[in-house]
C-alpha atoms as a PDB file:
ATOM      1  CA  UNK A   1      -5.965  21.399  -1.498  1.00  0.00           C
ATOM      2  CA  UNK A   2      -4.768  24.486  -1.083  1.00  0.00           C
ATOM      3  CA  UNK A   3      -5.438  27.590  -3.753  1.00  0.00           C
ATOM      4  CA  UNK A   4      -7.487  24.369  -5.496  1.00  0.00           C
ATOM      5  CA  UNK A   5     -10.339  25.381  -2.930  1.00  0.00           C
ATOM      6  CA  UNK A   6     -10.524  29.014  -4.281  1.00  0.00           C
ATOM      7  CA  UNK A   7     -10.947  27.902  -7.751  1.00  0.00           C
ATOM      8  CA  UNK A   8     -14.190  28.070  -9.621  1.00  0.00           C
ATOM      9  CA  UNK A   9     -15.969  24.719  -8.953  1.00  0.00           C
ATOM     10  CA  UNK A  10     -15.407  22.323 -11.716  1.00  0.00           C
ATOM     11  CA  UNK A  11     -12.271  20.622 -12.924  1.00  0.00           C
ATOM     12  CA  UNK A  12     -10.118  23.215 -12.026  1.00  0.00           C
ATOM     13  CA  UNK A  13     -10.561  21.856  -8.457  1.00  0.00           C
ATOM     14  CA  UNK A  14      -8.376  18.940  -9.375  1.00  0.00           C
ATOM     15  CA  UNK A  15      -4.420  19.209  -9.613  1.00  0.00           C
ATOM     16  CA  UNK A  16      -3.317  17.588 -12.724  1.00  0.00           C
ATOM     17  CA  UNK A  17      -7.086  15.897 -13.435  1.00  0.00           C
ATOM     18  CA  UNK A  18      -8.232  18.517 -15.980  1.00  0.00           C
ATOM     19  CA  UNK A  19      -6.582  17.887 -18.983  1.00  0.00           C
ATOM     20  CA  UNK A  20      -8.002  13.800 -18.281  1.00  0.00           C
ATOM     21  CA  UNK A  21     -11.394  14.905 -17.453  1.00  0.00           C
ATOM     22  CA  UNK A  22     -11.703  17.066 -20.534  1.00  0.00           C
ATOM     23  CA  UNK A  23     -10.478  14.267 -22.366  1.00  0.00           C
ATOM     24  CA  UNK A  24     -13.342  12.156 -20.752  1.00  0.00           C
ATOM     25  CA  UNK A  25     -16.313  14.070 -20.644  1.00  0.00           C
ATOM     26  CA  UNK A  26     -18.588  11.388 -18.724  1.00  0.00           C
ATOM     27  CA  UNK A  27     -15.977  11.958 -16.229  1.00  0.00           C
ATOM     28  CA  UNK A  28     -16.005  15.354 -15.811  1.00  0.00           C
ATOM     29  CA  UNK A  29     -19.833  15.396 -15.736  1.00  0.00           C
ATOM     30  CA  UNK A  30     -19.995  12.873 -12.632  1.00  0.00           C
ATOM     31  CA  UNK A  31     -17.597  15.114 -10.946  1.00  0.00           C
ATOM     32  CA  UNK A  32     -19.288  18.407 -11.664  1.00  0.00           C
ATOM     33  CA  UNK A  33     -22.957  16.707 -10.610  1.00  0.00           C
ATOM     34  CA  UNK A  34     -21.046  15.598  -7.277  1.00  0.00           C
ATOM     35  CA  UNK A  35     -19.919  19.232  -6.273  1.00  0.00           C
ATOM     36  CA  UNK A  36     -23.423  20.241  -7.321  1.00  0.00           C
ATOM     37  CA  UNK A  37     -24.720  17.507  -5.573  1.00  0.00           C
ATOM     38  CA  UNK A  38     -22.960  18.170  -1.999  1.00  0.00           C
ATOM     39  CA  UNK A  39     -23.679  21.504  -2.647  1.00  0.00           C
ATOM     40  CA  UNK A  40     -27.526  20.937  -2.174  1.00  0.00           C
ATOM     41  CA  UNK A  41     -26.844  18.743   0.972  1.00  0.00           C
ATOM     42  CA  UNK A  42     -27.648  15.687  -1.290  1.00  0.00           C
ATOM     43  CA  UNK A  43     -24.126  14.013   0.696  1.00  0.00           C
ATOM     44  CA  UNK A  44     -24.900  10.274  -0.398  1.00  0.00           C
ATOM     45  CA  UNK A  45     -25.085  11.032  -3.612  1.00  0.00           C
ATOM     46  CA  UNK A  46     -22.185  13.451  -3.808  1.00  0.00           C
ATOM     47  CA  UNK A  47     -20.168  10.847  -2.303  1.00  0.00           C
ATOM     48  CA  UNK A  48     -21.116   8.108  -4.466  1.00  0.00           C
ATOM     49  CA  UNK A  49     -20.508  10.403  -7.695  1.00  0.00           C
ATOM     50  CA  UNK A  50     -16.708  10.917  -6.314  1.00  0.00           C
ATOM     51  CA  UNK A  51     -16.265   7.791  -5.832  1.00  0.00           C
ATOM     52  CA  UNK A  52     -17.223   6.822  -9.650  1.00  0.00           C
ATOM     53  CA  UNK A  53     -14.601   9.318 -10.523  1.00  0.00           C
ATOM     54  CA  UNK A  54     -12.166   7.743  -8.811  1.00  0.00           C
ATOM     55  CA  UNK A  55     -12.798   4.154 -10.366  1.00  0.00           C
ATOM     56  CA  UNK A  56     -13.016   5.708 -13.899  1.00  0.00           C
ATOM     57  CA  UNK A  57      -9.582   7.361 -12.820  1.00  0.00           C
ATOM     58  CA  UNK A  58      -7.538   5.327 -10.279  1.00  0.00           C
ATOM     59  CA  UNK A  59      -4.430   7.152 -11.660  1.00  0.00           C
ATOM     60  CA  UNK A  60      -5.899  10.534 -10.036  1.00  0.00           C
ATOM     61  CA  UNK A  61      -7.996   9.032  -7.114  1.00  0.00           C
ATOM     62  CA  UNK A  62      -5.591  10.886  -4.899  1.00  0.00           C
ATOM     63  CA  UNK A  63      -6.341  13.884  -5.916  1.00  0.00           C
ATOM     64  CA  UNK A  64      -9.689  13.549  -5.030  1.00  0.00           C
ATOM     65  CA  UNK A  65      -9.441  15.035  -1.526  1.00  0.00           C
ATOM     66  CA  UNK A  66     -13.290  16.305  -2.510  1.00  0.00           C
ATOM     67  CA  UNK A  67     -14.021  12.770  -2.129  1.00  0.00           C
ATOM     68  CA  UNK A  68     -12.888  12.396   1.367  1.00  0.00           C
ATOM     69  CA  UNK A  69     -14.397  15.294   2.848  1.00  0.00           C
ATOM     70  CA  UNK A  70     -18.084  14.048   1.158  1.00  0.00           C
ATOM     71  CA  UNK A  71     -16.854  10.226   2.733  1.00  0.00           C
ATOM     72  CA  UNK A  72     -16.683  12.186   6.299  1.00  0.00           C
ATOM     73  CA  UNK A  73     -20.161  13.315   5.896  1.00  0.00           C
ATOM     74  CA  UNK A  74     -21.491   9.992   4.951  1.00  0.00           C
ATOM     75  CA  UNK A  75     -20.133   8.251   8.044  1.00  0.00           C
ATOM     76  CA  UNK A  76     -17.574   6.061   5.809  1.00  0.00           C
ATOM     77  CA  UNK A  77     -14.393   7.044   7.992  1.00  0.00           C
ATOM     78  CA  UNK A  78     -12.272   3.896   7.398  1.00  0.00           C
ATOM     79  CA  UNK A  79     -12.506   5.713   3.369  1.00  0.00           C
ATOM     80  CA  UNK A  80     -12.525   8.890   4.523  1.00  0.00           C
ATOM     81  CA  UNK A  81      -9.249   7.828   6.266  1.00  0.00           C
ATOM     82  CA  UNK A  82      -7.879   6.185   2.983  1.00  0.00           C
ATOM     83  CA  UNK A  83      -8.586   8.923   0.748  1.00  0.00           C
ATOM     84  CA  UNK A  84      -6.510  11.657   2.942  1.00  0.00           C
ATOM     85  CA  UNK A  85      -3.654   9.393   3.293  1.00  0.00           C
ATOM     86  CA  UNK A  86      -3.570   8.897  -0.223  1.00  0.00           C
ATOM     87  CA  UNK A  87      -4.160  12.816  -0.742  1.00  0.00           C
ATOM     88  CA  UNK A  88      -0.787  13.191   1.265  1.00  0.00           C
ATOM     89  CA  UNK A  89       1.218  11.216  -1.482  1.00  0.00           C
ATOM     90  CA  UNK A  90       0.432  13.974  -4.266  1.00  0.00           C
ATOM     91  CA  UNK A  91       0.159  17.194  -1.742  1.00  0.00           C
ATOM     92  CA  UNK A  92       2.642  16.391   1.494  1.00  0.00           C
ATOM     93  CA  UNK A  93       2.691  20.050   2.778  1.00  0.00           C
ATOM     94  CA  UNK A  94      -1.096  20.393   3.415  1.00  0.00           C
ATOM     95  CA  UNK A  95      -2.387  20.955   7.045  1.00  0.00           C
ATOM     96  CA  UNK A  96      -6.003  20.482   5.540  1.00  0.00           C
ATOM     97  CA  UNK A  97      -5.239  17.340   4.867  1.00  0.00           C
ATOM     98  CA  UNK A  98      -4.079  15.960   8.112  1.00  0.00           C
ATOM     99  CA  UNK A  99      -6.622  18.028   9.732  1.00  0.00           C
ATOM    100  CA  UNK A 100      -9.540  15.856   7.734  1.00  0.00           C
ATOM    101  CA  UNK A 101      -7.439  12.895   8.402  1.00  0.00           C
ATOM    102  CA  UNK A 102      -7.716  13.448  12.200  1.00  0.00           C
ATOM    103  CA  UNK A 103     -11.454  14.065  12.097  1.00  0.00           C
ATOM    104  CA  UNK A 104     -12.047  10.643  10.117  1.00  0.00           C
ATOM    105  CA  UNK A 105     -10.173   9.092  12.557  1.00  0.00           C
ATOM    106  CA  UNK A 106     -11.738  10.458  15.496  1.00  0.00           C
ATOM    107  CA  UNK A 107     -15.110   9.681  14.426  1.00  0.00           C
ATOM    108  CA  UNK A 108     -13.885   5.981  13.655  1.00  0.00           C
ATOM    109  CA  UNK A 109     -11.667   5.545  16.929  1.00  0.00           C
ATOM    110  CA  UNK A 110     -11.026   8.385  19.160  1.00  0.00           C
ATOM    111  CA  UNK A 111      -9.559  11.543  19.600  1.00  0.00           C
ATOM    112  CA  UNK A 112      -6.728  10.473  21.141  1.00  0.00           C
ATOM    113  CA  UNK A 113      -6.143   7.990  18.571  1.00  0.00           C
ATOM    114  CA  UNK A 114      -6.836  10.440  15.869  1.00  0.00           C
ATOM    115  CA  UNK A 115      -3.919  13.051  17.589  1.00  0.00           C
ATOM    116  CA  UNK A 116      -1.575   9.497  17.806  1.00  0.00           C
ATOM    117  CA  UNK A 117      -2.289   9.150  14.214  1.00  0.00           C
ATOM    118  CA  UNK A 118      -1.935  12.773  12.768  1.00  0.00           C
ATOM    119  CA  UNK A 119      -0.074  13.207   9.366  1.00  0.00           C
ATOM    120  CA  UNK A 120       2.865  14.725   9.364  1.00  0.00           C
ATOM    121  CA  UNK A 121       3.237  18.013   7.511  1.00  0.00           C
ATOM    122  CA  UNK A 122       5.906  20.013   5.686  1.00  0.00           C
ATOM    123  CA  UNK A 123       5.589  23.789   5.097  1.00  0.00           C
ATOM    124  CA  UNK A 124       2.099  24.782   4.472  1.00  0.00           C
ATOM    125  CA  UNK A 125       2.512  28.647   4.334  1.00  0.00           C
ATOM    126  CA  UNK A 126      -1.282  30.036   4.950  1.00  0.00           C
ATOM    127  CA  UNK A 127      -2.111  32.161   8.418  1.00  0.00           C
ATOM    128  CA  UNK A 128      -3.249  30.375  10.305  1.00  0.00           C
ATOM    129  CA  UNK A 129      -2.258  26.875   9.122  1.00  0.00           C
ATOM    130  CA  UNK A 130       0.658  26.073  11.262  1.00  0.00           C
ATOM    131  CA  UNK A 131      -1.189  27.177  14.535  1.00  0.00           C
ATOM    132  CA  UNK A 132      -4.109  25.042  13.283  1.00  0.00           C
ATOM    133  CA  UNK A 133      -2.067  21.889  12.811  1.00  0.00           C
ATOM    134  CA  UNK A 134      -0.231  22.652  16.559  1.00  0.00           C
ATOM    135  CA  UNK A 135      -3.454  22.727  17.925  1.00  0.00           C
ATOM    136  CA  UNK A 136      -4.588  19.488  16.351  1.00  0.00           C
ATOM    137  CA  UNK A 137      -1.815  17.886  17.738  1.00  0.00           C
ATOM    138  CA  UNK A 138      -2.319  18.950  21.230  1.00  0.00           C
ATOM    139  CA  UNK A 139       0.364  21.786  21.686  1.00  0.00           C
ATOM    140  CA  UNK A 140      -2.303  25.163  21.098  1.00  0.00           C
ATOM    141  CA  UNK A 141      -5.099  26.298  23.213  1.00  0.00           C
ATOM    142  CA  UNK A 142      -8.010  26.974  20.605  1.00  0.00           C
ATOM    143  CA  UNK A 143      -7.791  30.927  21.548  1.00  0.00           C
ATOM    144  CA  UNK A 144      -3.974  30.883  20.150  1.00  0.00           C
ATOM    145  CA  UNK A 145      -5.862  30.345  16.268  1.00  0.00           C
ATOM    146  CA  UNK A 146      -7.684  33.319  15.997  1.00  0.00           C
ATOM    147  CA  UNK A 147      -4.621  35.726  17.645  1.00  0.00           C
ATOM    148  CA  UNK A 148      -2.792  34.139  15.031  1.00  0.00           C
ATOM    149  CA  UNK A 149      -5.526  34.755  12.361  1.00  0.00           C
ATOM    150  CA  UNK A 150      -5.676  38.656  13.131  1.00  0.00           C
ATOM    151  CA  UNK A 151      -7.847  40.335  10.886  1.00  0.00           C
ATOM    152  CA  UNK A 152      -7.392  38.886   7.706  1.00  0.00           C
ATOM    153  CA  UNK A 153     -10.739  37.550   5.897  1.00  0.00           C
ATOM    154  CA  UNK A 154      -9.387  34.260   4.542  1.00  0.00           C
ATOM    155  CA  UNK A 155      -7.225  33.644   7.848  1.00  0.00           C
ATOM    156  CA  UNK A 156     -10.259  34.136   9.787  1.00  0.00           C
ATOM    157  CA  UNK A 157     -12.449  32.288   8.003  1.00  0.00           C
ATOM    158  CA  UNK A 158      -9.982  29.186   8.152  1.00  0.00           C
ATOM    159  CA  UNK A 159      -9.399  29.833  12.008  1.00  0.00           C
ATOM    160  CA  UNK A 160     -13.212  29.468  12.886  1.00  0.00           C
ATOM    161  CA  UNK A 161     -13.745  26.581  10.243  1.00  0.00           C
ATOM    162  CA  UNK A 162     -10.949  24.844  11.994  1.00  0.00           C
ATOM    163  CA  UNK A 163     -11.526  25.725  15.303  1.00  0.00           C
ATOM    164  CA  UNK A 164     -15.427  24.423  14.639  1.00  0.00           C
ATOM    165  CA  UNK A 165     -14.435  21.232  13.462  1.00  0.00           C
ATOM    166  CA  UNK A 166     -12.175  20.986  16.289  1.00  0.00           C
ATOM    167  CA  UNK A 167     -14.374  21.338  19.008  1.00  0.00           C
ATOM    168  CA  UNK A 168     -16.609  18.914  17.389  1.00  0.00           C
ATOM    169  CA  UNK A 169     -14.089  16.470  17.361  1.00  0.00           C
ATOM    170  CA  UNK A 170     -14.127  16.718  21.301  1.00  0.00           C
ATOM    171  CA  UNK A 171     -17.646  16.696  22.011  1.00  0.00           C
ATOM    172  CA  UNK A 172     -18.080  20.612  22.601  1.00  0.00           C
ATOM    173  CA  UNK A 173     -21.252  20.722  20.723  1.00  0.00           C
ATOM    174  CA  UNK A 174     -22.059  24.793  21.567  1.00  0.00           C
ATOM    175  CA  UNK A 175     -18.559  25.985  20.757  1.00  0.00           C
ATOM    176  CA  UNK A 176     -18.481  24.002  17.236  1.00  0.00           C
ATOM    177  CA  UNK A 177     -22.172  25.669  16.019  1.00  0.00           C
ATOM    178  CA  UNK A 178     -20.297  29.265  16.801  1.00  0.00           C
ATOM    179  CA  UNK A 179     -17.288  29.053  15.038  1.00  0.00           C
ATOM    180  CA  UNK A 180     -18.996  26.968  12.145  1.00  0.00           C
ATOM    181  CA  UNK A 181     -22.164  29.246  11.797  1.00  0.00           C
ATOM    182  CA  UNK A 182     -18.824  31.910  11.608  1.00  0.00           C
ATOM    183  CA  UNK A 183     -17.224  30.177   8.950  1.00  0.00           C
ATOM    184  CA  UNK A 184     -20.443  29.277   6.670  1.00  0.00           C
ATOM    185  CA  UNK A 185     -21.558  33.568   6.588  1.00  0.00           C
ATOM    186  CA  UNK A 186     -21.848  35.019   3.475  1.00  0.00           C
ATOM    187  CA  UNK A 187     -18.960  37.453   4.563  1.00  0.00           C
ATOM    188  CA  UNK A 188     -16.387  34.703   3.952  1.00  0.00           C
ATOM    189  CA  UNK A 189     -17.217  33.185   0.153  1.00  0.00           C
ATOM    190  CA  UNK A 190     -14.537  34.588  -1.698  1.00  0.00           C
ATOM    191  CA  UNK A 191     -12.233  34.054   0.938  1.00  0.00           C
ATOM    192  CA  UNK A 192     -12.960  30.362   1.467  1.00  0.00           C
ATOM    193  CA  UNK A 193     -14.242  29.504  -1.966  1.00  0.00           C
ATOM    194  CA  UNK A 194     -14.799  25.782  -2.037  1.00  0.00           C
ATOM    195  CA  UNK A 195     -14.267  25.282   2.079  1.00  0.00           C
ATOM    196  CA  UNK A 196     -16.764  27.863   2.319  1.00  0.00           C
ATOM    197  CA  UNK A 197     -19.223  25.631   0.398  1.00  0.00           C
ATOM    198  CA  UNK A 198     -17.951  22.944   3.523  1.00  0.00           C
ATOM    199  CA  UNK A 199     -19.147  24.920   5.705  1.00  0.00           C
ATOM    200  CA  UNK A 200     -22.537  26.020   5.110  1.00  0.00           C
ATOM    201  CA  UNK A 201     -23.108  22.287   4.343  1.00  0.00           C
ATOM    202  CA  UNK A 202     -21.639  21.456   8.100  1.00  0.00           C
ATOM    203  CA  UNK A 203     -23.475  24.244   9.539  1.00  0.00           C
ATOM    204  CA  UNK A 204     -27.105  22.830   7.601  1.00  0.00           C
ATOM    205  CA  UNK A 205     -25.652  19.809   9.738  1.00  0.00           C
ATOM    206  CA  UNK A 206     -25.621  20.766  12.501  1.00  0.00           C
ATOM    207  CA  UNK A 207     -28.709  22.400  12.719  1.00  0.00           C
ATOM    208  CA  UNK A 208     -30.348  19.530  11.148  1.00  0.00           C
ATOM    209  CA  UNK A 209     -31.225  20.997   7.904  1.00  0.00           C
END
């Protein structure tokens, strides 16, 4: 994931999938019409677009961490699951990654089985991504993110994305719409590029839009 989500939205998303999807331009167009499609809040059909790219390209399914985040909003955890534990095979240092994991697995189980499941990490460099993982795993208090954030725009906008999804993961309806309807204003697009996208989609979620 990583700088991937602050790329312009098309192939460029995908880590080492470009140079196939140009070479397969049915490919490329499925992918582009998902984004577009999740986008709009059209999540069924987003989902089943990424999943066509993956069949077309099983070599770079694992890239497709796009696909697993559309798979959580569709209600197909045991997938959603999959895809971020294949995600982890190609990109082993990403917090995102276990953090989506642990949702999925939340939804499907619990979140205690989600925490007893939680990907392990190496060095994922990004304020506030090493506080977010700690809390995830159950040794931060959620107000430890955002001191740890301070006041930069793409740290913050992670920390309340984070935190958001968090709380939702433990039933704290109020304190998820907050920090989501944080994450999702317009002050945070640049800094959040593609997770920014996320989150107005989660937030039109939430508020049943």
């Amino acid at each position: 994931m990583k700088t991937y989500r602050r790329a312009a939205i098309g192939c460029v998303l995908l880590a080492g999938v470009c140079a196939t999807l140009g070479a397969q331009g049915a490919a490329e167009a499925i992918f582009r019409r998902a984004i577009f499609d999740f986008e709009q809040g059209r999540l069924e059909e987003a989902a089943g677009g990424f999943d066509s790219v993956a069949e077309l390209l099983p070599e770079q399914a694992p890239y497709l961490w796009q696909r697993g985040i559309a798979l959580y909003y569709v209600a197909r955890y045991g997938d959603c699951r999959t895809q971020f534990e294949s995600h982890r095979t190609v990109n082993p240092n990403d917090v995102e990654n276990a953090v989506w994991h642990y949702l999925c697995v939340a939804r499907e189980e619990s979140p205690e089985a989600a925490r007893a499941a939680l990907l392990p990490v190496g060095p994922d460099s990004r304020v506030p991504m090493r506080e977010i993982y700690e809390l995830f795993r159950g040794d931060l208090e959620p107000d430890a993110i955002l001191r740890a954030a301070g006041d930069r725009p793409s740290a913050q906008f992670y920390a309340h994305l984070y935190l958001g999804l968090y709380h939702e993961a433990q039933g704290q309806a109020d304190e998820a719409l907050e920090h989501i309807r944080t994450a999702a204003d317009g002050r945070y697009s640049r800094a959040g590029g593609y997770m920014h996208m996320v989150a107005a989609v989660h937030l039109r979620v939430l508020e049943g839009g």
